[in-house]
Protein backbone atom coordinates (compact mmCIF):
# COMPACT_ATOMS: atom_id res chain seq x y z
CA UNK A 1 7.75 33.11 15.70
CA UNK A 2 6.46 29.59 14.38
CA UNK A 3 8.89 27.85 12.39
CA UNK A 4 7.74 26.55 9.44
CA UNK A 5 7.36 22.72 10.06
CA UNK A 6 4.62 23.96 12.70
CA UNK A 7 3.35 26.56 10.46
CA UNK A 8 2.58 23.57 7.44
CA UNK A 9 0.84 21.10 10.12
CA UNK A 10 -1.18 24.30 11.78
CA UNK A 11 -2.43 25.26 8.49
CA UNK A 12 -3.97 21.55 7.82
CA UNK A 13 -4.74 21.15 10.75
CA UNK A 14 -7.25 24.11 10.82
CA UNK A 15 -8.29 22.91 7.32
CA UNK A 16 -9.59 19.95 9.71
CA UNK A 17 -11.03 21.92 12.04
CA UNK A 18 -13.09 23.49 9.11
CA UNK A 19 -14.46 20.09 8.17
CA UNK A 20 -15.10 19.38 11.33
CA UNK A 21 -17.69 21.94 11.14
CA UNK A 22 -19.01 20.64 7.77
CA UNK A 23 -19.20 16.77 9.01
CA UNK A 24 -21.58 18.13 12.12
CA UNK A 25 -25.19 18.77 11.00
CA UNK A 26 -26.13 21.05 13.78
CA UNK A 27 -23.42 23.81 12.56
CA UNK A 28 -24.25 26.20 10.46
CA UNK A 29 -21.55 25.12 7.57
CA UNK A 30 -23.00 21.48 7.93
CA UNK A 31 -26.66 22.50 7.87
CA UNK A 32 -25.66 25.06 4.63
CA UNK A 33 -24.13 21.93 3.34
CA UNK A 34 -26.57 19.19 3.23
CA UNK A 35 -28.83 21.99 1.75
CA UNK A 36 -27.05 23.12 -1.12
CA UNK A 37 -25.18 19.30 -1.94
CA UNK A 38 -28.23 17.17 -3.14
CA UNK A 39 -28.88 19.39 -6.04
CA UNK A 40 -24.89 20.37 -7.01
CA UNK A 41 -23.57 16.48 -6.10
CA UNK A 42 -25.76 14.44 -8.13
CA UNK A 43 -26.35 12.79 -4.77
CA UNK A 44 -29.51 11.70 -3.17
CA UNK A 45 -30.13 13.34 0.60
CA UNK A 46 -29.10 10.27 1.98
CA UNK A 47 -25.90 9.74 0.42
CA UNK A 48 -25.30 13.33 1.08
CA UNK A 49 -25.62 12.63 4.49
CA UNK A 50 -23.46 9.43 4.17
CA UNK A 51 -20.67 11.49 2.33
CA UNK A 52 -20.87 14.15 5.33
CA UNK A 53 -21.07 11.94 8.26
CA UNK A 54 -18.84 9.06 7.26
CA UNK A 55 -16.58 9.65 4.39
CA UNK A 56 -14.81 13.33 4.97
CA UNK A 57 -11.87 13.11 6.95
CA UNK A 58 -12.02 14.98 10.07
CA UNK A 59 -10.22 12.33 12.65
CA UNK A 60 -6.78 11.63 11.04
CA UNK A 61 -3.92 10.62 13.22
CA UNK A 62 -1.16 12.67 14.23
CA UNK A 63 1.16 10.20 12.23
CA UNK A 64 -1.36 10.45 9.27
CA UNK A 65 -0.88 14.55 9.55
CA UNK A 66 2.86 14.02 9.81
CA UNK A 67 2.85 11.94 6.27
CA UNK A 68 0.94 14.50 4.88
CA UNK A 69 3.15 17.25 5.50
CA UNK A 70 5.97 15.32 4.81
CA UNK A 71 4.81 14.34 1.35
CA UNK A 72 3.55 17.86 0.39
CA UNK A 73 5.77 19.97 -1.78
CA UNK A 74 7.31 23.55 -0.01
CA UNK A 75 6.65 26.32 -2.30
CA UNK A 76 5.29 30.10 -1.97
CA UNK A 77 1.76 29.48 -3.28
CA UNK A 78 0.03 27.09 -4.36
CA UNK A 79 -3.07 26.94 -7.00
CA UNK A 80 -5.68 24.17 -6.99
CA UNK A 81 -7.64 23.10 -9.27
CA UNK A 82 -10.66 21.17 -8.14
CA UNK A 83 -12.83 18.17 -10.29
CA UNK A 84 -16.83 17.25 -9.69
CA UNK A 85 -16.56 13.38 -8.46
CA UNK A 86 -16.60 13.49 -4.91
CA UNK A 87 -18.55 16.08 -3.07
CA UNK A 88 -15.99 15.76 0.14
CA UNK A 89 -12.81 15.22 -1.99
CA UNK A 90 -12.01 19.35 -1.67
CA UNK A 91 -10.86 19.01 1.89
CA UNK A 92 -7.47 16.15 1.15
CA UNK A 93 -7.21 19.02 -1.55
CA UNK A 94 -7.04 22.13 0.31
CA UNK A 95 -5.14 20.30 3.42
CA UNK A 96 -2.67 19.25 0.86
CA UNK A 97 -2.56 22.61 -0.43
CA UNK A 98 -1.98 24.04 2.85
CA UNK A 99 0.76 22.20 3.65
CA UNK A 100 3.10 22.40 0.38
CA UNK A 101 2.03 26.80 0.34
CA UNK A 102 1.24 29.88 3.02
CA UNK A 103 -0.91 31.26 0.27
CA UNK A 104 -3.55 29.18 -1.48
CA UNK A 105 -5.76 29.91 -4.86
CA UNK A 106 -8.88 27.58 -5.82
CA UNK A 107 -11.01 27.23 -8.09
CA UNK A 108 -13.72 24.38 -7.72
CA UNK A 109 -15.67 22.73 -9.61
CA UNK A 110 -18.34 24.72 -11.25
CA UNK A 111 -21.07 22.06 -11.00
CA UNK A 112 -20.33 21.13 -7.45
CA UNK A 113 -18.31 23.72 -5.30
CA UNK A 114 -19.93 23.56 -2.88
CA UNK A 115 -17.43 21.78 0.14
CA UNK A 116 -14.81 24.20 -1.32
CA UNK A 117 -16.94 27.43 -1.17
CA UNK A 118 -17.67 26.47 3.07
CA UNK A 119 -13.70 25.01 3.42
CA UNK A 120 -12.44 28.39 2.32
CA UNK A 121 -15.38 30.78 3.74
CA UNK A 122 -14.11 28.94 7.12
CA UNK A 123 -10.72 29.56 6.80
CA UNK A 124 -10.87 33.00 5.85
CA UNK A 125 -12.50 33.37 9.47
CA UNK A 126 -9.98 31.70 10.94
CA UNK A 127 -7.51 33.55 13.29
CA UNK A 128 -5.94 30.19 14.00
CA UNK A 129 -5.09 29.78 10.16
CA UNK A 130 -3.80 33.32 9.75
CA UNK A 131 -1.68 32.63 12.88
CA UNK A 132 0.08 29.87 10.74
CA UNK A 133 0.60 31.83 8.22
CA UNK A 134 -1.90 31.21 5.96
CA UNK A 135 -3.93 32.86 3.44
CA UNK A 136 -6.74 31.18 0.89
CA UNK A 137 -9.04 32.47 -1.66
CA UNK A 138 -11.49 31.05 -4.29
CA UNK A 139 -10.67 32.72 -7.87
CA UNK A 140 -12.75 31.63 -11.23
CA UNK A 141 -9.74 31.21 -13.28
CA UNK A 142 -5.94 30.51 -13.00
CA UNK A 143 -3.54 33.14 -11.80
CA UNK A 144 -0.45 33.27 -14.59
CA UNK A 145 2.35 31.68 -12.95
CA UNK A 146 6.22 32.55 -13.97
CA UNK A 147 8.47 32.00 -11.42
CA UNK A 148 11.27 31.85 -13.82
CA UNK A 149 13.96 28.77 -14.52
CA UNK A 150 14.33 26.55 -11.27
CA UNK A 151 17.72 25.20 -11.07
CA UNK A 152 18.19 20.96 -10.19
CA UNK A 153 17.26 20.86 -6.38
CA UNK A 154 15.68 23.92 -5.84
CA UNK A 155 12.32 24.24 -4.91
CA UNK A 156 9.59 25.73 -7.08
CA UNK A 157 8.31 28.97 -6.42
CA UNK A 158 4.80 27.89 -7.30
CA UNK A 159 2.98 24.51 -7.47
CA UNK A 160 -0.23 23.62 -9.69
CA UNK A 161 -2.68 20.97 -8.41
CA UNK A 162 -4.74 19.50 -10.91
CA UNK A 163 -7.78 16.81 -10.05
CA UNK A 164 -9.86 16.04 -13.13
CA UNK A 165 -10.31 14.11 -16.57
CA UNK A 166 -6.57 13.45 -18.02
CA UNK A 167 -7.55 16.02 -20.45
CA UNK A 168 -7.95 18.57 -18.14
CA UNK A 169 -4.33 18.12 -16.36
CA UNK A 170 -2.71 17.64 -19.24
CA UNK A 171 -4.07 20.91 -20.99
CA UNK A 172 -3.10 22.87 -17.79
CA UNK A 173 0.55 21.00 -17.42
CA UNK A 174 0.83 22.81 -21.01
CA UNK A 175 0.21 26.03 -20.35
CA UNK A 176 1.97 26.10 -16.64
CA UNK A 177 4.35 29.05 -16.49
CA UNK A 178 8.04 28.30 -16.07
CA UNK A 179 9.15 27.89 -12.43
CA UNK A 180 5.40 26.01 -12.08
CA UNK A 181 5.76 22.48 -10.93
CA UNK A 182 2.14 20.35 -11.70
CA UNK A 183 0.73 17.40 -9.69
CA UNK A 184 -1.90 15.85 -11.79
CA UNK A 185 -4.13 13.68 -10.79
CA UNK A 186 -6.54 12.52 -13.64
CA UNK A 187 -9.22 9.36 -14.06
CA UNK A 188 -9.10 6.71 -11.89
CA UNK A 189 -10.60 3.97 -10.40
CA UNK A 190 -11.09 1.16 -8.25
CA UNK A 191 -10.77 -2.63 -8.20
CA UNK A 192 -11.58 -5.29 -5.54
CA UNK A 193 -10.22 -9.05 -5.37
CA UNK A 194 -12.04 -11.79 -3.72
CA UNK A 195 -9.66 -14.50 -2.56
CA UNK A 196 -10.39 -18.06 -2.07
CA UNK A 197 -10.70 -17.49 1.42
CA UNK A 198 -13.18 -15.74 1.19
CA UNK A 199 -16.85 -15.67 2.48
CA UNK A 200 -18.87 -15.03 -0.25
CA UNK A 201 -21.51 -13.00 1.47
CA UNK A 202 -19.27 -11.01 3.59
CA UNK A 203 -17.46 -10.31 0.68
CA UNK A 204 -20.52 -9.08 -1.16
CA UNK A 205 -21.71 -6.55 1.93
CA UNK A 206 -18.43 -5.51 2.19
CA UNK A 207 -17.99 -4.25 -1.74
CA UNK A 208 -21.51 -2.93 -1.24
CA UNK A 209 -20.18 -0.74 1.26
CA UNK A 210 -17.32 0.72 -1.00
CA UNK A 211 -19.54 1.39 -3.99
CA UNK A 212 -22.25 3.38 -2.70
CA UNK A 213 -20.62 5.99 -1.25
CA UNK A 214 -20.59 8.88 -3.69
CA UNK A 215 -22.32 6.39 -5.93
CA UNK A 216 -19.26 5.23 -7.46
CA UNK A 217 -18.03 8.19 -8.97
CA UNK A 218 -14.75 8.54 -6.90
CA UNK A 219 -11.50 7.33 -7.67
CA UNK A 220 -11.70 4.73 -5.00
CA UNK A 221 -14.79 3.60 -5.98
CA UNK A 222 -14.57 -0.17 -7.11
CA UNK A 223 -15.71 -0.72 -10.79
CA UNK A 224 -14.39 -4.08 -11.40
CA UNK A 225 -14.52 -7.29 -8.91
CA UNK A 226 -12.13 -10.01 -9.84
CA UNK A 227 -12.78 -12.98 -8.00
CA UNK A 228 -10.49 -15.73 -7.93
CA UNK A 229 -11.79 -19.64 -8.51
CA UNK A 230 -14.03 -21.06 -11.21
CA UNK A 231 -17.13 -18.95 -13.07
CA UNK A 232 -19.48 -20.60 -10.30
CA UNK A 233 -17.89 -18.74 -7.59
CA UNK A 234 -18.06 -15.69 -9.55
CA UNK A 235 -21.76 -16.27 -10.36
CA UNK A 236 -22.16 -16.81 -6.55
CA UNK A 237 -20.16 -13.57 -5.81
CA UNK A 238 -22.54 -11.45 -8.40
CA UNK A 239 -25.73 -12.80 -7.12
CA UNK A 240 -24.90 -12.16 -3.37
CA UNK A 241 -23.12 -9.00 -4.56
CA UNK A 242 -27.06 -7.66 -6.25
CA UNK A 243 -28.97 -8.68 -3.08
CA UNK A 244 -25.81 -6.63 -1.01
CA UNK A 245 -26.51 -3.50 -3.13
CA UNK A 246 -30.55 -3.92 -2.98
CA UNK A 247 -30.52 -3.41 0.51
CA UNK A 248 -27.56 -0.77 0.68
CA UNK A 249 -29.95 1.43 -1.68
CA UNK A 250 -32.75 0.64 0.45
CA UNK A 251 -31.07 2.50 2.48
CA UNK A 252 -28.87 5.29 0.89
CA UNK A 253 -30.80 5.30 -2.51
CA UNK A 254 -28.84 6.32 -5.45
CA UNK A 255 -28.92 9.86 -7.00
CA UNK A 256 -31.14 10.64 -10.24
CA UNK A 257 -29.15 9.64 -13.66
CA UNK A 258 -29.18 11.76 -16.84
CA UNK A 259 -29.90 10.33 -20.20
CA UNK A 260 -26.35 9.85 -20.84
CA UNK A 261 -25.95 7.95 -18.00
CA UNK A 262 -28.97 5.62 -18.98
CA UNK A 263 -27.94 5.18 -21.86
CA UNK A 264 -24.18 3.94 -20.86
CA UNK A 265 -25.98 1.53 -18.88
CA UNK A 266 -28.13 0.38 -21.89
CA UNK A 267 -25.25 -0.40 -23.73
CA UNK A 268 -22.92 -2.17 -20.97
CA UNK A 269 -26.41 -4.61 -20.09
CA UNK A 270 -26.73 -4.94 -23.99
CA UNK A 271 -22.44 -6.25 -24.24
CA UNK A 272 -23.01 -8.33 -21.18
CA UNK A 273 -26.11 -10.04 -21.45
CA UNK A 274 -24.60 -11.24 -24.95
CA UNK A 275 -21.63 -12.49 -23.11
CA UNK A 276 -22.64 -13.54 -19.41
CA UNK A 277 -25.55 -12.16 -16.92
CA UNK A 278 -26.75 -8.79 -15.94
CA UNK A 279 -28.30 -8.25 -12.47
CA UNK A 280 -30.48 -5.00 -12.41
CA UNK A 281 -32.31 -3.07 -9.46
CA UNK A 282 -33.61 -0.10 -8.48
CA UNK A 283 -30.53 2.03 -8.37
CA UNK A 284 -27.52 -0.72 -9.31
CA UNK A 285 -26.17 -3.28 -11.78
CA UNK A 286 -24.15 -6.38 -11.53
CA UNK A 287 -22.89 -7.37 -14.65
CA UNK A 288 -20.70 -11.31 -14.72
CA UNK A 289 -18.49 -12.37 -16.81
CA UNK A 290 -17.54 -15.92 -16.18
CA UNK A 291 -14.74 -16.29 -18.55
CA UNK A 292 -13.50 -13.03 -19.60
CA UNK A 293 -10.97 -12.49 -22.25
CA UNK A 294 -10.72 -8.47 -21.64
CA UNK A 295 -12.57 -6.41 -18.44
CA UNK A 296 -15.62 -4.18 -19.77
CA UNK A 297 -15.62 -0.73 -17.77
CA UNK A 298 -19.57 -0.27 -16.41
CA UNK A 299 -20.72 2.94 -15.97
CA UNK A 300 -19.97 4.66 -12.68
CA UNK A 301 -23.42 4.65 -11.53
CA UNK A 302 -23.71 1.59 -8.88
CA UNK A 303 -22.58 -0.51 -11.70
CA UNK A 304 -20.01 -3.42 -11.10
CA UNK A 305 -18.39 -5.68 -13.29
CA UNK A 306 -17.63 -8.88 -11.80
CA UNK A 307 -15.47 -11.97 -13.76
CA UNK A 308 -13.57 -14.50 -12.57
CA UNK A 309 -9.87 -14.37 -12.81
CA UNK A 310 -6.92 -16.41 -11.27
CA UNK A 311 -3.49 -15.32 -10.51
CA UNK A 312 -2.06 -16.35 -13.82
CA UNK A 313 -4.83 -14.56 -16.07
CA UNK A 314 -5.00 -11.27 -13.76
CA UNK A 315 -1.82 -9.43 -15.62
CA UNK A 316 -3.37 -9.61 -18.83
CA UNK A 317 -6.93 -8.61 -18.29
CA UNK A 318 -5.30 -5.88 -15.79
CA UNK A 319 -2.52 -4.65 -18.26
CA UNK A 320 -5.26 -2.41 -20.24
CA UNK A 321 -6.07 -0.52 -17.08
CA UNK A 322 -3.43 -1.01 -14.85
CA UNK A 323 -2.49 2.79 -14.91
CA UNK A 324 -5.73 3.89 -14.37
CA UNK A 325 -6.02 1.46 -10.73
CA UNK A 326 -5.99 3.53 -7.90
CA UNK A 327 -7.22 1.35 -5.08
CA UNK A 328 -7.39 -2.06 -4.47
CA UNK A 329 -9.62 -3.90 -1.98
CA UNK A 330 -9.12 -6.97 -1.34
CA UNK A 331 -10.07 -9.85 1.08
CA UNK A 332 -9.90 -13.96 1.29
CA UNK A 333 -5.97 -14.15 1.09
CA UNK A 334 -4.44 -16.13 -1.95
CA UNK A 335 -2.28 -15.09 -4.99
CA UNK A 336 -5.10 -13.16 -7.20
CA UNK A 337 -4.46 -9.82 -4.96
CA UNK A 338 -0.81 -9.87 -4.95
CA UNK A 339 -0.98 -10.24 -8.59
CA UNK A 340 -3.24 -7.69 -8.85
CA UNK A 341 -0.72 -5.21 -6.82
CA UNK A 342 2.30 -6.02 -8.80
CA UNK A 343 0.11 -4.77 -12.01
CA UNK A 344 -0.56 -1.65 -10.28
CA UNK A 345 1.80 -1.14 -7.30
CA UNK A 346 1.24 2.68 -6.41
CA UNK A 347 -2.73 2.03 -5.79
CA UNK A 348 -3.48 2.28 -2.14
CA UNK A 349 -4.47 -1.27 -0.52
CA UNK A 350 -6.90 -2.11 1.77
CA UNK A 351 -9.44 -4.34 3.03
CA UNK A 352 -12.62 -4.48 1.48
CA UNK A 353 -15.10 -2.49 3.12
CA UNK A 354 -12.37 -0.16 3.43
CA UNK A 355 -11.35 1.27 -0.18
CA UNK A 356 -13.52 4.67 0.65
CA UNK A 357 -11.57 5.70 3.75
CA UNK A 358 -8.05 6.18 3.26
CA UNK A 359 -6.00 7.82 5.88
CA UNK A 360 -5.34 11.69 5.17
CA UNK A 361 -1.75 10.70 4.75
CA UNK A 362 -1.79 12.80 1.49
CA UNK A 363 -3.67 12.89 -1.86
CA UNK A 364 -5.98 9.65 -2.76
CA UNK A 365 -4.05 9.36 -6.11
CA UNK A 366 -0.20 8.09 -5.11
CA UNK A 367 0.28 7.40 -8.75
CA UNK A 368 1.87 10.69 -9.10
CA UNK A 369 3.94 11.05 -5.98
């Protein structure tokens, strides 16, 4: 009989396996993928492809997949409750999922389910993840939990895992049953710090390469650039930072936009162009502020907002948003990222270029762990 340590890794790791399948074009699950995701992701075909080949996790380390079960909750089923953002995010979902419960309930997104609908099909296939125990099925709503009063130290009989708007986690943390214990994991987003050892250029390619992917509608995504020195080196960052994202959509061109999303762009060129520059192309915007007194969110739509910011000044433009930072990239060394980390010290750190592949050493969101 497999104990249960074994049975919790098996089950992700066959979660894995599934994605496996998903990330290789040539399989059937990977070929039903890039079909169905340009018109439920918002994505172009390219940045479908990117999102497939690149950004879903299916070559963590065996210390990675011992973090992630160790960080995982034990309990006797587990419910899921998946958001729209990120087309690959279901799979960190359903591992964790996996690990924390033998039996798992989703329910993804309704505009975009698309990576959960193939995750789960797989799975139910799989003798592998029946071996270890496990059982998953999609549902449309929420299964009425009521496990009953859980006494200090014992473990819940059911967990609730919420991704979504704040809204949404905190309207389902309301109506959990008792015995129900809820991991939320609401709005987030993304911030990168130049340092003064920085190269300017690299820098620029390098943030580039964390905002396309998904086209900035992840929690990792970086929406704000701070970068540390005087408003010329900011101005220097922005400019290299538009001709970085010209050629990145040259190549993985950015999805269509609504009217709402238009029109949130609109708006953000209208505040900044009254108060510093606005850089637009094809499918991006670089907005600078060279002496900011507060940050202005952009829309998440290949827009960045860049400003320039020192050490001292970071806690208060950061204290507004500070429990909404979920990553930080940062490069060049010097005070300005250290600063930035204090404000916000349970976002995941890493270089830039880096921010949109985080081991699979749990969720994305540590803020709630």
């Amino acid at each position: 009989m497999i104990d249960a340590g074994a049975a919790r890794r098996g089950r992700v790791e066959r979660a894995i396996a599934a994605a496996v399948r998903i990330a290789d074009p040539r399989d059937p699950l990977g070929e039903e993928a890039r079909r169905r995701l340009p018109s439920t992701s918002g994505l172009s075909p390219e940045g479908v492809e990117l999102a497939l080949g690149r950004h879903l996790e299916v070559a963590p380390s065996g210390g990675e997949l011992d973090a992630l079960v160790a960080t995982a909750g034990r309990a006797r089923r587990c419910q899921v409750v998946l958001a729209a953002n990120v087309c690959t995010a279901p799979l960190r979902a359903i591992a964790v999922a996996v690990a924390t419960a033998p039996e798992v309930l989703v329910r993804p997104s309704r505009r975009d389910p698309v990576v959960a609908e193939l995750l789960v099909r797989a799975l139910q296939a799989d003798e592998g993840f029946a071996r270890a125990g496990g059982s998953i099925a999609l549902i449309a709503e929420l299964e009425r939990e009521d496990g009953g009063d859980v006494a200090a130290g014992e473990e819940p009989r059911a967990e609730l895992h919420v991704y979504g708007s704040d809204e949404t986690v905190a309207t389902l943390r309301a109506r959990a049953g008792r015995g129900v214990l809820v991991r939320g994991h609401g709005a987030g987003l993304g911030l990168a710090v130049v340092g003064p050892g920085a190269t300017l250029a690299e820098a620029a390619r390098d943030i580039a390469g964390d905002v396309v992917p998904f086209d900035q509608r992840g929690c990792l995504s970086p929406r704000f650039v701070l970068v540390d020195g005087p408003a010329e080196r900011a101005e220097t960052l922005a400019r290299a930072l538009h001709e970085a994202l010209e050629r990145a959509g040259a190549r993985v061109p950015r999805g269509p936009l609504d009217g709402a999303a238009r029109a949130e762009i609109a708006m953000y060129r209208a505040t900044l162009e009254a108060v510093g520059s606005f850089q637009e192309g094809e499918g991006h915007g670089v907005g600078l502020d060279p002496a900011p007194r507060s940050l202005l969110l952009p829309p998440a739509a290949r827009v960045v907002h860049v400003a320039a910011s020192s050490a001292d000044a970071a806690p208060a433009l950061l204290a507004p948003i500070r429990g909404a930072i979920t990553a930080i990239g940062a490069g060049g060394g010097g005070q300005l990222a250290r600063a930035a980390s204090t404000m916000a010290p349970r976002a995941r750190v890493s270089a830039l270029g880096c921010m949109q592949r985080p081991p699979l050493d749990g969720p994305v969101d540590l803020r709630t762990l």
